[in-house]
Protein backbone atom coordinates (compact mmCIF):
# COMPACT_ATOMS: atom_id res chain seq x y z
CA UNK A 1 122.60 83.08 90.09
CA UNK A 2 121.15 85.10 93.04
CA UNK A 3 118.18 87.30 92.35
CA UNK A 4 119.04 90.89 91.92
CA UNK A 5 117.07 93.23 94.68
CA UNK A 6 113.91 94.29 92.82
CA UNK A 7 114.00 98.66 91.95
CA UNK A 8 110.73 100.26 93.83
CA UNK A 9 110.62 103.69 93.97
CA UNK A 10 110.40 106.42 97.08
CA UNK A 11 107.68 108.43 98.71
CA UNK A 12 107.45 111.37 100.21
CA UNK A 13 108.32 110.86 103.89
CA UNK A 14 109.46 113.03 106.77
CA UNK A 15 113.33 111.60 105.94
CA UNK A 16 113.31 112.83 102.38
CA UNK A 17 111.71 116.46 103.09
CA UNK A 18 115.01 119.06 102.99
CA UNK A 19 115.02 122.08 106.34
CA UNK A 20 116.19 123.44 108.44
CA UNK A 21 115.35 122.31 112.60
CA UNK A 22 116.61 123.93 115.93
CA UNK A 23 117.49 121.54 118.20
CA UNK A 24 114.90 120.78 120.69
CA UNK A 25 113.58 118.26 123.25
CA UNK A 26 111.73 116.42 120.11
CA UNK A 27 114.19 116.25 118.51
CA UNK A 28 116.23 112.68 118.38
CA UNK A 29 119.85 112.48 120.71
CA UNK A 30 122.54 111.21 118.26
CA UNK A 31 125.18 108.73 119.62
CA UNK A 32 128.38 108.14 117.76
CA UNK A 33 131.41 107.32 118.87
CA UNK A 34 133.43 110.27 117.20
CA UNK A 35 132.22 112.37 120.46
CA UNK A 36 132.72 109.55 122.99
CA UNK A 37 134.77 111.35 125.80
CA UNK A 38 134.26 108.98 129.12
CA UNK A 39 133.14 105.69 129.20
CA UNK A 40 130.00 106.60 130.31
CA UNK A 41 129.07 108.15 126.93
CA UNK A 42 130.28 104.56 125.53
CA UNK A 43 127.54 103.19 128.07
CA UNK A 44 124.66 105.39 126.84
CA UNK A 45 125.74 104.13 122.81
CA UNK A 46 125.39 100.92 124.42
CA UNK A 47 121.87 101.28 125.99
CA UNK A 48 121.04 103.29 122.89
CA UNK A 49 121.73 100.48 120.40
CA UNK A 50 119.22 98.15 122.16
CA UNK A 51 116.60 100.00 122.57
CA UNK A 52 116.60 100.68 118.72
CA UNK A 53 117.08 97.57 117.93
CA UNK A 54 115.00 95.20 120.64
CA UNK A 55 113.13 98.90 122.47
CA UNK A 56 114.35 96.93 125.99
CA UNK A 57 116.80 94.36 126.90
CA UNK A 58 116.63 91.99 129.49
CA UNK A 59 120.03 90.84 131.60
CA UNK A 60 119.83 87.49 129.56
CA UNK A 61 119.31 89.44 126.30
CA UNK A 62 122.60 91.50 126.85
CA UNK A 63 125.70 90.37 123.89
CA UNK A 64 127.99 90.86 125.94
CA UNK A 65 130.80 89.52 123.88
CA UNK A 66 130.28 92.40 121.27
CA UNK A 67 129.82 94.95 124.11
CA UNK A 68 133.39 94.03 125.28
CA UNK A 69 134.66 94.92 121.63
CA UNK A 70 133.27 97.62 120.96
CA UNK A 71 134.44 99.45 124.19
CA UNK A 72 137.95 97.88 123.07
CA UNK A 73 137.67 99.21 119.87
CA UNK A 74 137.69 95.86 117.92
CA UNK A 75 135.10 96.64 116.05
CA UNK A 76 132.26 99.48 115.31
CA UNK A 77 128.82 100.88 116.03
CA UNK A 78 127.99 99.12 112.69
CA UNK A 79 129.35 95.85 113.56
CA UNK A 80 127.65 95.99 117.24
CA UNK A 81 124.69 96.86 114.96
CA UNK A 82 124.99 93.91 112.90
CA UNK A 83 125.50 91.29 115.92
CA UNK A 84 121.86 92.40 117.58
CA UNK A 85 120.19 91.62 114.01
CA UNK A 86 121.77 88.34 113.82
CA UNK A 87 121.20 87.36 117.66
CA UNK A 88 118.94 84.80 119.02
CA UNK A 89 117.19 87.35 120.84
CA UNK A 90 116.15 89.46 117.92
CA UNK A 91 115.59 86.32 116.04
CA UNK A 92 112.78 84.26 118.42
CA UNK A 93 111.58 87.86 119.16
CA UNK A 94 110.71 89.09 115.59
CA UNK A 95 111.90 86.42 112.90
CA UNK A 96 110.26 83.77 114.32
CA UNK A 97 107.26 85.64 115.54
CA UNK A 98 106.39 87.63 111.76
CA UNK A 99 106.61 86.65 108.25
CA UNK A 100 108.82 87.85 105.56
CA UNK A 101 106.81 91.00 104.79
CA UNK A 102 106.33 91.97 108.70
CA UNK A 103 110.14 91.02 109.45
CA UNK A 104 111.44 93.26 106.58
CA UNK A 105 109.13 96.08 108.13
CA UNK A 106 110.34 95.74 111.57
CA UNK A 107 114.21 95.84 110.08
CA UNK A 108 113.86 98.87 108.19
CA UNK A 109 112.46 100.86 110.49
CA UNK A 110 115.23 99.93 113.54
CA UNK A 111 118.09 100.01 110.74
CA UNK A 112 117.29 102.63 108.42
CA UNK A 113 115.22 105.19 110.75
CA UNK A 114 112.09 104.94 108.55
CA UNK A 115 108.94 102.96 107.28
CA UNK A 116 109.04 101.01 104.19
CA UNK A 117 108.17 103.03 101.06
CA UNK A 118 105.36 100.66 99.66
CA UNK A 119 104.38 97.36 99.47
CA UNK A 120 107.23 96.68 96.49
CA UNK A 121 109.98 97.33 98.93
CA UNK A 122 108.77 95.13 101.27
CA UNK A 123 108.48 92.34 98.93
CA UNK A 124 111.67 93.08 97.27
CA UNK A 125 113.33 92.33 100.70
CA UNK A 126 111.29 89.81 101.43
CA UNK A 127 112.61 88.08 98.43
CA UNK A 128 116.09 88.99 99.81
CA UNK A 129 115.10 86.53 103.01
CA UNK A 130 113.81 84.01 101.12
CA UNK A 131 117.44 83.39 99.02
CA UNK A 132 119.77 85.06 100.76
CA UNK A 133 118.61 84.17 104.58
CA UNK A 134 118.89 86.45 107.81
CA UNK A 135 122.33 86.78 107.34
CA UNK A 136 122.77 88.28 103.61
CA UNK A 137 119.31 90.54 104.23
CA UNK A 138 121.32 92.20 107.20
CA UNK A 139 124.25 92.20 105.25
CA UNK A 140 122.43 94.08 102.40
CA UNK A 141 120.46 96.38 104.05
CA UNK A 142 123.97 97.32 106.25
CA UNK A 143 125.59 97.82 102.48
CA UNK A 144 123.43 100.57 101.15
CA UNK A 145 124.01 104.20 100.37
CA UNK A 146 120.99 105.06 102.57
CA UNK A 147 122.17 103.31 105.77
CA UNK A 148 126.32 104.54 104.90
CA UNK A 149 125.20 108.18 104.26
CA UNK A 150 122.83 108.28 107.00
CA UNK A 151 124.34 106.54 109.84
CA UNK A 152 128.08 105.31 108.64
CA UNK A 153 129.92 103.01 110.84
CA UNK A 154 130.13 105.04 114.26
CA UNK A 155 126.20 106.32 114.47
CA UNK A 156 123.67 104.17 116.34
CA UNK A 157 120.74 104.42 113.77
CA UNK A 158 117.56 106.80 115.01
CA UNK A 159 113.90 107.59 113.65
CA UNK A 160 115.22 110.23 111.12
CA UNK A 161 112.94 113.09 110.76
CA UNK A 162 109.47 112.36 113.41
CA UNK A 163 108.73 115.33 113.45
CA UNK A 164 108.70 118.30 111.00
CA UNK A 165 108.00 122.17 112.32
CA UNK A 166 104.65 122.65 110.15
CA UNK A 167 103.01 119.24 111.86
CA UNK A 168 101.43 120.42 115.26
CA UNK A 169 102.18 116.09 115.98
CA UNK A 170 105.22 113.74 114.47
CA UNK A 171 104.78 110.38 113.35
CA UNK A 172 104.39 107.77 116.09
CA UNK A 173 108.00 105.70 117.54
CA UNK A 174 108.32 102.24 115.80
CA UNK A 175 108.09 100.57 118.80
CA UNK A 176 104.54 101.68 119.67
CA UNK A 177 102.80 101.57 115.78
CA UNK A 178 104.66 98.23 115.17
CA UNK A 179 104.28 95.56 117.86
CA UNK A 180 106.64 92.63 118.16
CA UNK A 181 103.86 90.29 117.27
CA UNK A 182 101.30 90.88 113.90
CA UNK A 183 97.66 89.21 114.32
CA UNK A 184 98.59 85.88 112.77
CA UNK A 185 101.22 84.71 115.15
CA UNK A 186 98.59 86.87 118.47
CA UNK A 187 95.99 84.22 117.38
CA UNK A 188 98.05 81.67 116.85
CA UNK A 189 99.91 82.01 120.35
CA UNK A 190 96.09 82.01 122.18
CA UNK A 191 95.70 85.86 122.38
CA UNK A 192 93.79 88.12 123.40
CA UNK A 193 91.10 85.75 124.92
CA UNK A 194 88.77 85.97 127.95
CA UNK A 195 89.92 85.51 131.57
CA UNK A 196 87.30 86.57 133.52
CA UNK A 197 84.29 84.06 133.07
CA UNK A 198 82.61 85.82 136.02
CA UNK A 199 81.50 88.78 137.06
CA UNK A 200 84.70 90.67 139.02
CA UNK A 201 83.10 92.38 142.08
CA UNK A 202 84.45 96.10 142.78
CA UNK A 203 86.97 96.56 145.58
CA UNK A 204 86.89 99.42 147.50
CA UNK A 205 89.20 101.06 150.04
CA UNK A 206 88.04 101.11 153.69
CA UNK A 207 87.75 104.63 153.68
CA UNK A 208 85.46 104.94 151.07
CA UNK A 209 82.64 102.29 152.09
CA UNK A 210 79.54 104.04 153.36
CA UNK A 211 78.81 104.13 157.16
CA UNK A 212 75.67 103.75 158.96
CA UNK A 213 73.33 106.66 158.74
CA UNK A 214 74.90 107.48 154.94
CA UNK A 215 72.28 107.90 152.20
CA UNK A 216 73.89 105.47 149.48
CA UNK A 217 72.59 102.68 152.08
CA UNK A 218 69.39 103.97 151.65
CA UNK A 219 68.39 101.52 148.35
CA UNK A 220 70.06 98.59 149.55
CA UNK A 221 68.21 99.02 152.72
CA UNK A 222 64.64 99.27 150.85
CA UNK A 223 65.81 96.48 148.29
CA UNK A 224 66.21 94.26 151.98
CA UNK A 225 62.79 94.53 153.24
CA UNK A 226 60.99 92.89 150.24
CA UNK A 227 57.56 94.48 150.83
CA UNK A 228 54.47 93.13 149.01
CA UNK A 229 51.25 95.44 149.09
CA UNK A 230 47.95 94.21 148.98
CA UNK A 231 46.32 93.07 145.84
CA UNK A 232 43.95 95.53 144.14
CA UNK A 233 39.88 94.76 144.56
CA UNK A 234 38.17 93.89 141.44
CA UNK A 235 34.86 95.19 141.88
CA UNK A 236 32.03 95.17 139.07
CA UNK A 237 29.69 98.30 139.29
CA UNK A 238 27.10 96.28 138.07
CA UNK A 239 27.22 94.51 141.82
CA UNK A 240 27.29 97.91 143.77
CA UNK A 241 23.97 98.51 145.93
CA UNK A 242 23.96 102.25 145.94
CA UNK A 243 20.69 102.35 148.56
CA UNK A 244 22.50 100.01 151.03
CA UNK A 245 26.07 101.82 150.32
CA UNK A 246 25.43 105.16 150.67
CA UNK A 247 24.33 105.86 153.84
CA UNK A 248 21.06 107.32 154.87
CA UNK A 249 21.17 110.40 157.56
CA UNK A 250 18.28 111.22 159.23
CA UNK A 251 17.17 114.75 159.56
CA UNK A 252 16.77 116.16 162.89
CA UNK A 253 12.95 116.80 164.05
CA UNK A 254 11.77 114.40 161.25
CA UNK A 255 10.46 110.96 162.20
């Protein structure tokens, strides 16, 4: 009997806070295709789709079996949706690379537009993954009132809400406050380490070495000529003859 998805309540997040916006630069572009007009447009929900779901896709990344139908109208934004969670691509580049907890992360915030609630979400999911596999997680997370209300089965999902009119800054994109890798699999993969063993000497352009005659030569020059004064005389006063020292002027007219 499979395990029945674990209840964890809300918080407070931008998603969940009710007003009223005016449209503005900040503000996310939706793409559906209910106002698809050219197949450009269908283009730009294409593009769209990948960077929410893998923030940049490579030539050998590209599915281009489910671009083909979805421009033919075989199936939907949500399907097209569901074929980038289940590729290879997203699967070497954030299954295999995170555990359970950090892979349940990274899919709710590309599918559902917003961070996990708390810890008990993510380990509600995470249970999901462990019985149900890659597959029935997508599948789930795809079936729920929050991704069918929100997003339906024509709307590429977005970062719902980022930023709210009474915070002078939003909340940071996914892709830049959750990186592909977590610290386990950065260590385990041999990074960050040190390069540079050495010293890296300091290039600069032609036109901004110093010429002869320029003052910034100047301690380079007196570092070069390695002076050495002369060793100061230690000199007891105790061995000083002041009579034959000082000398003695004779007076004029005496003898």
């Amino acid at each position: 009997m499979p395990i029945p998805l674990l209840e964890y309540e809300p918080s407070s997040q931008n998603q969940r806070v009710a007003g009223y916006e005016v449209p503005g630069d900040e503000q996310p572009r939706i793409f559906n295709t209910d106002n698809i007009l050219s197949p450009s447009d269908l283009g730009d929900l294409i593009e769209a789709a990948y960077r929410q779901i893998f923030f940049y896709a490579f030539a050998a990344d590209r599915e281009t079996y489910l671009e083909s139908q979805l421009r033919n109208g075989q199936i939907t934004v949500r399907d097209f949706i569901r074929g980038l969670l289940l590729s290879n691509t997203f699967k070497k580049s954030f299954y295999d690379l995170n555990n359970n907890y950090r892979f349940v992360e990274q899919v709710i915030q590309r599918v559902l537009g917003r961070d996990p609630y708390n810890e008990r979400e993510k380990i509600a999911w995470s249970i999901v993954v462990a019985t149900k596999g890659i597959v029935g997680f997508v599948d789930e997370v795809l079936n729920t009132e929050e991704y069918l209300s929100n997003f339906g089965y024509s709307t590429v999902p977005y970062q719902r809400r980022r930023i709210l009119p009474s915070q002078s800054a939003g909340e940071l994109p996914f892709n830049i406050k959750s990186p592909r890798y977590e610290d386990y699999h950065r260590t385990k993969l041999g990074f960050p380490q040190i390069i540079w063993q050495v010293e890296v000497r300091r290039f600069l352009p032609q036109e901004q070495k110093p010429k002869a005659g320029d003052p910034a030569l100047f301690l380079s020059m007196a570092q070069s000529v390695n002076a050495t004064g002369n060793a100061p005389q230690r000199i007891s006063s105790f061995n000083i003859d002041i009579e034959k020292s000082v000398p003695y002027r004779q007076l004029a007219g005496i003898k």
